[in-house]
C-alpha atoms as a PDB file:
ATOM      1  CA  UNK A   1      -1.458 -15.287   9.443  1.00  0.00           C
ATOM      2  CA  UNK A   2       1.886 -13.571  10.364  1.00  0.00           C
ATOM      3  CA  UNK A   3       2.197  -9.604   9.581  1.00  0.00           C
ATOM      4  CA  UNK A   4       5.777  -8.420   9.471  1.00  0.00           C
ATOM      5  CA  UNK A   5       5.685  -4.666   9.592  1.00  0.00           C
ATOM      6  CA  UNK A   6       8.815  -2.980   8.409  1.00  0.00           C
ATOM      7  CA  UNK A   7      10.428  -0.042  10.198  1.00  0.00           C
ATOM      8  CA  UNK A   8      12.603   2.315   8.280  1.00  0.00           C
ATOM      9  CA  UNK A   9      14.180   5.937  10.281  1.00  0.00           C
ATOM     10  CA  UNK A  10      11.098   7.835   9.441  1.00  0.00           C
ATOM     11  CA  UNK A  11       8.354   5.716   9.119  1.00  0.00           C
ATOM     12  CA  UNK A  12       5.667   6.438  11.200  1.00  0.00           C
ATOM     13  CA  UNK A  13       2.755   5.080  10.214  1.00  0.00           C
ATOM     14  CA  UNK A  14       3.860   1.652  11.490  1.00  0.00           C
ATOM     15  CA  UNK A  15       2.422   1.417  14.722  1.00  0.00           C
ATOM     16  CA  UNK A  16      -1.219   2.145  13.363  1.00  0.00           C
ATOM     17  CA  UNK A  17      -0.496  -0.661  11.068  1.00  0.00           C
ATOM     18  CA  UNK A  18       0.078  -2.827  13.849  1.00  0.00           C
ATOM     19  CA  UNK A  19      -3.026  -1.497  16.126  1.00  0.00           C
ATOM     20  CA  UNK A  20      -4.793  -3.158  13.090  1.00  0.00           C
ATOM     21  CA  UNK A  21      -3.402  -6.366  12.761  1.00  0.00           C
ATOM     22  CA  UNK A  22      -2.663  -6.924  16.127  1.00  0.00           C
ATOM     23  CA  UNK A  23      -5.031  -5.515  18.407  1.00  0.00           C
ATOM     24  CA  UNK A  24      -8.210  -5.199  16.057  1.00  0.00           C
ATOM     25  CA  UNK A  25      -7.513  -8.347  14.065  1.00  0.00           C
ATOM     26  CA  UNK A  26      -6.029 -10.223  16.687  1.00  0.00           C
ATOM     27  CA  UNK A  27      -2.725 -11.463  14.105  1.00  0.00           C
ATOM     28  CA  UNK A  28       0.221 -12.542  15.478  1.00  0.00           C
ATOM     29  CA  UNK A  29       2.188  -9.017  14.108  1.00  0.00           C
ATOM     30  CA  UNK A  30       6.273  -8.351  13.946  1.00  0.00           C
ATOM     31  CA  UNK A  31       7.630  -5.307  13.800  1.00  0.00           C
ATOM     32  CA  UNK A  32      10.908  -5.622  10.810  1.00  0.00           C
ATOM     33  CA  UNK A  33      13.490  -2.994  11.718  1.00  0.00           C
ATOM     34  CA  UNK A  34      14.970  -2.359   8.399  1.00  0.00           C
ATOM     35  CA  UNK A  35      18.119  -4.433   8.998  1.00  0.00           C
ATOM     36  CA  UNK A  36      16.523  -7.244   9.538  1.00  0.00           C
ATOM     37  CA  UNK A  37      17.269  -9.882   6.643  1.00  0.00           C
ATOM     38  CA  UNK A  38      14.808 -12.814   8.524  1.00  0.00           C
ATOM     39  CA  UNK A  39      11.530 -12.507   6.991  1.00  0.00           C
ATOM     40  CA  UNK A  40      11.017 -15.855   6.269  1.00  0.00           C
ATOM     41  CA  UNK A  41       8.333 -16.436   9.457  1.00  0.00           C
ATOM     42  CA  UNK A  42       5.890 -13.671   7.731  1.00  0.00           C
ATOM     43  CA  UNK A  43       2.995 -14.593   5.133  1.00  0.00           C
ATOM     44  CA  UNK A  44       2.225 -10.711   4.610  1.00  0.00           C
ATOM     45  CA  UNK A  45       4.923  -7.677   4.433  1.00  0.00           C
ATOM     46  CA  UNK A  46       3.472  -4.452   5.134  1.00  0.00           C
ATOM     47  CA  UNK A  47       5.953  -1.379   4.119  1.00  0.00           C
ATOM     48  CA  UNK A  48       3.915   1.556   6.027  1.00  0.00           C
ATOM     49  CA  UNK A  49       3.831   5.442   5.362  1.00  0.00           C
ATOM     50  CA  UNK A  50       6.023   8.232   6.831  1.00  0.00           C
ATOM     51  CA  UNK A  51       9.104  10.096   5.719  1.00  0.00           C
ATOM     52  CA  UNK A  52      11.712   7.029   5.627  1.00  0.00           C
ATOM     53  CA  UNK A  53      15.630   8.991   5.563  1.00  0.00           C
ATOM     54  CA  UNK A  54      13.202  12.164   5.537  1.00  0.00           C
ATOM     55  CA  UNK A  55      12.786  12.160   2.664  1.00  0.00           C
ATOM     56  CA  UNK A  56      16.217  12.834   0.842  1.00  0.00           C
ATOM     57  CA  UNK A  57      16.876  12.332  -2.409  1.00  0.00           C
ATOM     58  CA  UNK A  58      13.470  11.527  -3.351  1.00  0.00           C
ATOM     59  CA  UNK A  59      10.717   9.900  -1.387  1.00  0.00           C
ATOM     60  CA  UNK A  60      11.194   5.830  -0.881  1.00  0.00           C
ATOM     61  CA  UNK A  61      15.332   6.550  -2.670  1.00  0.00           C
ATOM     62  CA  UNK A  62      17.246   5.429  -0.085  1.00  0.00           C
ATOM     63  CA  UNK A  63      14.807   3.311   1.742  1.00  0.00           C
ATOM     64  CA  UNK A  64      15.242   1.078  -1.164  1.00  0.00           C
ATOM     65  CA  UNK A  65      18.323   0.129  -0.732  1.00  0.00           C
ATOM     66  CA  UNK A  66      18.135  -1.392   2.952  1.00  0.00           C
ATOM     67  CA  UNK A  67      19.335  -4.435   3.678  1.00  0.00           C
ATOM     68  CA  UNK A  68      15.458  -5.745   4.260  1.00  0.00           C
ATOM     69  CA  UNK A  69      14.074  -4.673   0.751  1.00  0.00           C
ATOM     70  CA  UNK A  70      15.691  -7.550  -0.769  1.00  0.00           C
ATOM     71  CA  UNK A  71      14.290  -9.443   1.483  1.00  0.00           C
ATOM     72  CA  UNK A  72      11.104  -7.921   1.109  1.00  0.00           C
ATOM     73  CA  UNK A  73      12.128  -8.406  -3.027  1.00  0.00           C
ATOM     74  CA  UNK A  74      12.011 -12.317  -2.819  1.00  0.00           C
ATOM     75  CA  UNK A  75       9.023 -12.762  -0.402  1.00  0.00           C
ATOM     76  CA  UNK A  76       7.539 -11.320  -3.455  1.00  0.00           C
ATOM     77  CA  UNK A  77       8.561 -13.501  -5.569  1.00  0.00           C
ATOM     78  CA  UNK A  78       7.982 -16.384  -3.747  1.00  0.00           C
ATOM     79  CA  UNK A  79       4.435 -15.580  -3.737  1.00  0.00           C
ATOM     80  CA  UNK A  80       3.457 -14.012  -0.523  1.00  0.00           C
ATOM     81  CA  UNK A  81       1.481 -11.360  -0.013  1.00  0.00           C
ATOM     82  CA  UNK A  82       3.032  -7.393  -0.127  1.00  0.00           C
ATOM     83  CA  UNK A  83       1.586  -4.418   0.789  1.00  0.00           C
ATOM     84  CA  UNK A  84       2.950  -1.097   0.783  1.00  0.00           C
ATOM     85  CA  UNK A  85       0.966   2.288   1.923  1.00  0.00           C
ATOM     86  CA  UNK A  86       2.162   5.562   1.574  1.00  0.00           C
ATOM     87  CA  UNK A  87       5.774   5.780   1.619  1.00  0.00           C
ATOM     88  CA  UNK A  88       5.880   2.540   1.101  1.00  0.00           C
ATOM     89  CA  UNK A  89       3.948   2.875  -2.199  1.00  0.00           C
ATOM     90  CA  UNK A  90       6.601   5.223  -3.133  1.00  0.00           C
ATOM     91  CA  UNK A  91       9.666   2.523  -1.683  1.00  0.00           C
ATOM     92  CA  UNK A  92       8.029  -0.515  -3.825  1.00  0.00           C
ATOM     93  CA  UNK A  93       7.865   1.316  -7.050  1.00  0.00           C
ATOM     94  CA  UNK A  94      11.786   2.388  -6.500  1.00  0.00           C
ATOM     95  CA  UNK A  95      12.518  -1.087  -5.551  1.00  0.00           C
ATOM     96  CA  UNK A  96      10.794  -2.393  -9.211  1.00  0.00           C
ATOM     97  CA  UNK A  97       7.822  -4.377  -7.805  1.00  0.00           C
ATOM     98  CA  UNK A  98       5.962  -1.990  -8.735  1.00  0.00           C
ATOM     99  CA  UNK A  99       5.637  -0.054 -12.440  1.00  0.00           C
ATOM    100  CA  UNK A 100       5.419   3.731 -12.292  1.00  0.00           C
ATOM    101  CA  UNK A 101       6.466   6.102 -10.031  1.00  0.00           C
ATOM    102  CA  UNK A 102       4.888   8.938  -7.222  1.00  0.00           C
ATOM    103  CA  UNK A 103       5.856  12.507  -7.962  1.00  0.00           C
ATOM    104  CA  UNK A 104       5.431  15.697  -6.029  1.00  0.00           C
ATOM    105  CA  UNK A 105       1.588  16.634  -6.153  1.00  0.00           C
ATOM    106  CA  UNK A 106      -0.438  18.669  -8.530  1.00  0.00           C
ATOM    107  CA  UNK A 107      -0.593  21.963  -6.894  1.00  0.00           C
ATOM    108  CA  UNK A 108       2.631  21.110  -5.034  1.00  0.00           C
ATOM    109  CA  UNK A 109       1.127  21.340  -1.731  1.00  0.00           C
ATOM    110  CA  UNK A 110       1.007  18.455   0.851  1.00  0.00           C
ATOM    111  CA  UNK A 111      -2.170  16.970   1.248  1.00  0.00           C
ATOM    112  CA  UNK A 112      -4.055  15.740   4.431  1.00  0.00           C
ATOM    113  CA  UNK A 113      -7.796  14.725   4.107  1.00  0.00           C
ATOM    114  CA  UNK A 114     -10.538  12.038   3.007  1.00  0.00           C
ATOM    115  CA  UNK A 115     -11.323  10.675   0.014  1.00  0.00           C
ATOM    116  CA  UNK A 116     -13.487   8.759  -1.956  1.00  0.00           C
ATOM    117  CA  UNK A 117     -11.596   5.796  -3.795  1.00  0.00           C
ATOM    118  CA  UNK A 118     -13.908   3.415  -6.340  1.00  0.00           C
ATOM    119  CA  UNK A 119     -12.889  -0.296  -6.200  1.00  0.00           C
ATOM    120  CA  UNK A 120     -11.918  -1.511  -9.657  1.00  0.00           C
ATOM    121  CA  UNK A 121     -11.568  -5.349  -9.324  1.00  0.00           C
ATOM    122  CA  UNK A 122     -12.747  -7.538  -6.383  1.00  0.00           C
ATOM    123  CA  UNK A 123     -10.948 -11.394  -7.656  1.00  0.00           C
ATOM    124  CA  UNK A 124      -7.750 -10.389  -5.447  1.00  0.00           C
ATOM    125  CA  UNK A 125      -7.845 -11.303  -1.593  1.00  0.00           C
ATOM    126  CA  UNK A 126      -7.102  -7.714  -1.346  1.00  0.00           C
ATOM    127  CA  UNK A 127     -10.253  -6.335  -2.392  1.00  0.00           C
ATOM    128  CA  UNK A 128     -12.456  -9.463  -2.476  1.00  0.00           C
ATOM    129  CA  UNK A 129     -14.501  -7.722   0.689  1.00  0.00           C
ATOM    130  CA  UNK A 130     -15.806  -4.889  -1.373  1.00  0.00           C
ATOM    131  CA  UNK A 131     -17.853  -4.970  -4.456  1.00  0.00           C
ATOM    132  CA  UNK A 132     -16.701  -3.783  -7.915  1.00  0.00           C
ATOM    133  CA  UNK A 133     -17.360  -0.123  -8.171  1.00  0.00           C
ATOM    134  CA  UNK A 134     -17.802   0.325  -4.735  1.00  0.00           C
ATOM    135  CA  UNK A 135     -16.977   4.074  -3.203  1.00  0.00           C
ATOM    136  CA  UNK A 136     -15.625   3.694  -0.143  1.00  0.00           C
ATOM    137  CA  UNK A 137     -13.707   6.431   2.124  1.00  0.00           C
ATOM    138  CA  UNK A 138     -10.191   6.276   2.704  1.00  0.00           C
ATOM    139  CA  UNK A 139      -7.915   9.136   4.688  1.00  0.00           C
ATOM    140  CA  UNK A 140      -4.368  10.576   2.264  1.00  0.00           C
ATOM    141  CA  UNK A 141      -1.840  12.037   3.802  1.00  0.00           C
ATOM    142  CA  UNK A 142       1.332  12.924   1.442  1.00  0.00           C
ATOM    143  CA  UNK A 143       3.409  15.389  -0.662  1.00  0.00           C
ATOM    144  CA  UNK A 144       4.133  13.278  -3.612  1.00  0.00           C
ATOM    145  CA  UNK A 145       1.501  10.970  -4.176  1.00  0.00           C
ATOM    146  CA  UNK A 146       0.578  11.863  -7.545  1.00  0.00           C
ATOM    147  CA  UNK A 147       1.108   8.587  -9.766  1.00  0.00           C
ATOM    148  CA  UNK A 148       3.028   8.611 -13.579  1.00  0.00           C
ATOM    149  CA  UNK A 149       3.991   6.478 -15.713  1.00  0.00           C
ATOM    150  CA  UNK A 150       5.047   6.598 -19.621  1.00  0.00           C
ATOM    151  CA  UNK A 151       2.150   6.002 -22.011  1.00  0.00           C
ATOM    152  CA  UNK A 152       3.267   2.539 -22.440  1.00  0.00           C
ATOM    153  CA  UNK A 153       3.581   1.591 -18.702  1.00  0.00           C
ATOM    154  CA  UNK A 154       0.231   3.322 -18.608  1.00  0.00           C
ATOM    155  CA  UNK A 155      -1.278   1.419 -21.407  1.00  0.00           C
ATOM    156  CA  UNK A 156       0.697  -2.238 -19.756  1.00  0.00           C
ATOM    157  CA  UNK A 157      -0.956  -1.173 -16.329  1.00  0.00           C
ATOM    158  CA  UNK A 158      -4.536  -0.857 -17.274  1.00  0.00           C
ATOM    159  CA  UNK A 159      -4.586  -3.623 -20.013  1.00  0.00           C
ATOM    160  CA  UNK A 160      -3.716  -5.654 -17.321  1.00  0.00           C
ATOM    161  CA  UNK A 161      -5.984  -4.676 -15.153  1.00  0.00           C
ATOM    162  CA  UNK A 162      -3.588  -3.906 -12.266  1.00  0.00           C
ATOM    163  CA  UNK A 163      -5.348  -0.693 -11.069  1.00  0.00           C
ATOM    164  CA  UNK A 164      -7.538  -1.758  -8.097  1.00  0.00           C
ATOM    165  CA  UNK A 165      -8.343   1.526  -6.733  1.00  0.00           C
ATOM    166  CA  UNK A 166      -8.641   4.911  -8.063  1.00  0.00           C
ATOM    167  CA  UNK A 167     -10.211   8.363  -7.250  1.00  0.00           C
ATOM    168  CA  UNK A 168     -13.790   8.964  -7.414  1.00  0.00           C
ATOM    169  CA  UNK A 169     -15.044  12.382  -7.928  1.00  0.00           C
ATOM    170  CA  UNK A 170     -11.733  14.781  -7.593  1.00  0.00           C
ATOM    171  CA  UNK A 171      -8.891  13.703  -8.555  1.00  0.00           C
ATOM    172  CA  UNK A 172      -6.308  15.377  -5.271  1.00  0.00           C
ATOM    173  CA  UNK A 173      -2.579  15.333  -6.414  1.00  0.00           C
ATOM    174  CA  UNK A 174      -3.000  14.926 -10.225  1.00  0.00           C
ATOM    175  CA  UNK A 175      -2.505  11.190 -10.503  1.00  0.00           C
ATOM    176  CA  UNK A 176      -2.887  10.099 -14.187  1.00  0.00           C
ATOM    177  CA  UNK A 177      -6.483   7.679 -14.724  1.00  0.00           C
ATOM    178  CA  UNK A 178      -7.318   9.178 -10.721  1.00  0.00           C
ATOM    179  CA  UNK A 179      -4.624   5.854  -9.879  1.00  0.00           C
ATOM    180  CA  UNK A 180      -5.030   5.605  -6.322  1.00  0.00           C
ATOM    181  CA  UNK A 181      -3.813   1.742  -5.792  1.00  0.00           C
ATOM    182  CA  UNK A 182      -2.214  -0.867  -7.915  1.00  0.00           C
ATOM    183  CA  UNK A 183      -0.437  -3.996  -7.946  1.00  0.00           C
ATOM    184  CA  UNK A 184       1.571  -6.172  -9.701  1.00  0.00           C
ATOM    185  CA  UNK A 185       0.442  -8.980 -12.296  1.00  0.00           C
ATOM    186  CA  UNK A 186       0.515 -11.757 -10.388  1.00  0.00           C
ATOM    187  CA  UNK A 187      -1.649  -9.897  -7.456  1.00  0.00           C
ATOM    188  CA  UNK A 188       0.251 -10.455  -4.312  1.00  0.00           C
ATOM    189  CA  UNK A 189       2.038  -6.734  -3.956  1.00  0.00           C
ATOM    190  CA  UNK A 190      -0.094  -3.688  -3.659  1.00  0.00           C
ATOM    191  CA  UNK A 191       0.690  -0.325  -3.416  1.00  0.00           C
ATOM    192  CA  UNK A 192      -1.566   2.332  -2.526  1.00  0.00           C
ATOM    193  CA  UNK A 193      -1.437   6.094  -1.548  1.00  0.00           C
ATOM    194  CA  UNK A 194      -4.605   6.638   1.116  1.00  0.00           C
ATOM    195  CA  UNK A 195      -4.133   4.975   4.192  1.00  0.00           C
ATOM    196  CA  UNK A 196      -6.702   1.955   4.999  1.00  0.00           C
ATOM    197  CA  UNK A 197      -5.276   1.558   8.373  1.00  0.00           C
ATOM    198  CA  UNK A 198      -6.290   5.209   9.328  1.00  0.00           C
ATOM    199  CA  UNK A 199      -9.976   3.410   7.950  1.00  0.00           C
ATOM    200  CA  UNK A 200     -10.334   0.873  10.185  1.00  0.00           C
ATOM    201  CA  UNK A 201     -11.620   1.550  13.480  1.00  0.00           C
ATOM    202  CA  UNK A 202     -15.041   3.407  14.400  1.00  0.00           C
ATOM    203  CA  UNK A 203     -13.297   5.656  16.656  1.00  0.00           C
ATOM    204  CA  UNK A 204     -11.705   7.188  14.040  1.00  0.00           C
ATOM    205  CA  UNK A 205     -14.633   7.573  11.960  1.00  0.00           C
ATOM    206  CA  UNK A 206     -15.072   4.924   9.196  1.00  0.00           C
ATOM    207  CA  UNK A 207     -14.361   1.201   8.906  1.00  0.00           C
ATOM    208  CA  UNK A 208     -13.546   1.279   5.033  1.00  0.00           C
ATOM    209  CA  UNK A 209     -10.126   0.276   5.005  1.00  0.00           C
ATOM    210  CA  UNK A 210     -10.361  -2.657   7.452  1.00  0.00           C
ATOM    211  CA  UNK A 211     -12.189  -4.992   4.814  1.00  0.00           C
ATOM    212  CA  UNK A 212      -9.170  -4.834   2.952  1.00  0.00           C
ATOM    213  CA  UNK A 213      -7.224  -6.471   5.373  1.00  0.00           C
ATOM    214  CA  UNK A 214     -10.349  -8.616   6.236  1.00  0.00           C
ATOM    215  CA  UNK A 215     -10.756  -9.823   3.013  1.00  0.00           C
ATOM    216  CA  UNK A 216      -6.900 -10.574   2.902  1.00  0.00           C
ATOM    217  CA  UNK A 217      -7.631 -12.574   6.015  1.00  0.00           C
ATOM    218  CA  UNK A 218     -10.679 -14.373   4.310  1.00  0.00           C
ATOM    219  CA  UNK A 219      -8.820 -15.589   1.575  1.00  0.00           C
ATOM    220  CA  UNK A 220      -5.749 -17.396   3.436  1.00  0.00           C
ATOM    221  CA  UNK A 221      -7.993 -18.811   5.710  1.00  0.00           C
ATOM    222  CA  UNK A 222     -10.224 -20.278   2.781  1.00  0.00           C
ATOM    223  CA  UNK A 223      -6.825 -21.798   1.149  1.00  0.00           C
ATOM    224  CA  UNK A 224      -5.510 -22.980   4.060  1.00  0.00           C
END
């Protein structure tokens, strides 16, 4: 499997992306600069966190419109697999393959720490490594990472069951249902504030995160 990991001016959260695919997962792993338009070698897109333009505007605003996000648009829609952490939660929802949006926090303060996320659905290659309702810990790191949506994206999102993880116990930025992670119908894009790649290594202090891309892995490898 082929990661493509896209770099925007800001991101920096890309290279820990990388250290898992590449180094801990062993993946043959590109790294996209964001005027790139050739994605066509990748099977997974990964749009990582950081402060892409820094920011301006509105967090993931002007990201949206580089040249590689359409690009990144119809990879989607052909099927493959989309993930976008962080900031690049924020830059899939402005893009439209994702519903809602990510607003500035609660308490409008940023937020670094742990948390406890509970795993909502396990029939997706992204979460088929965990177990439904499993609490697993996961590290957040943002300013706007509280997710809305209008009562009838709301009500569209969970009838639909596209909320795969949300927050167990307290709820950090004010995200309505504790949404932590969701994706789209068909399955193949997630978005998700906490950071599994900051999850995925011992040295860092939990392994959490790394079954999601392990369970990605799994399923491929099972279809191909």
């Amino acid at each position: 499997m082929k990661f493509g990991i896209v770099v925007f001016p800001g991101s920096n959260c890309d290279r820990d992306v990388a250290y898992v695919t590449r180094d801990i997962l062993k993946q043959p792993t590109r790294m996209v600069w964001h005027e790139d338009t050739h994605l066509t070698d990748l099977d997974v897109v990964v749009v990582p966190g950081g402060f892409s333009y820094g920011d301006y505007l509105r967090c993931g605003a002007i990201a949206r419109f580089s040249p590689v996000m359409q690009q990144v648009v119809d990879c989607a829609q052909q099927g493959k697999f989309v993930l976008g952490i962080c900031n690049g939660f924020q830059i899939l929802t402005e893009a439209g393959l994702l519903p809602g949006a990510l607003v500035r926090n609660r308490d409008l303060h940023f937020i670094c720490d742990r948390v406890e996320l509970k795993v909502e659905r396990t029939d997706l290659p992204w979460t088929q490594a965990y177990s439904v309702g499993e609490v697993v810990t996961i590290p957040i790191a943002h300013g706007e990472g509280r997710f809305y949506a209008d009562k009838k994206t709301l009500a569209e999102i969970e009838a639909n069951n596209q909320v795969l993880f949300r927050y167990a116990g307290d709820n950090p930025n004010g995200s309505v249902n504790n949404i932590a992670g969701i994706c789209n119908r068909q399955g193949n894009v997630l978005g998700m504030m906490p950071h599994p790649e900051r999850a995925s290594d011992p040295i860092l202090g939990g392994t959490d995160g790394l079954k999601l891309f392990q369970g990605l892995l799994e399923r491929v490898a099972a279809i191909a």
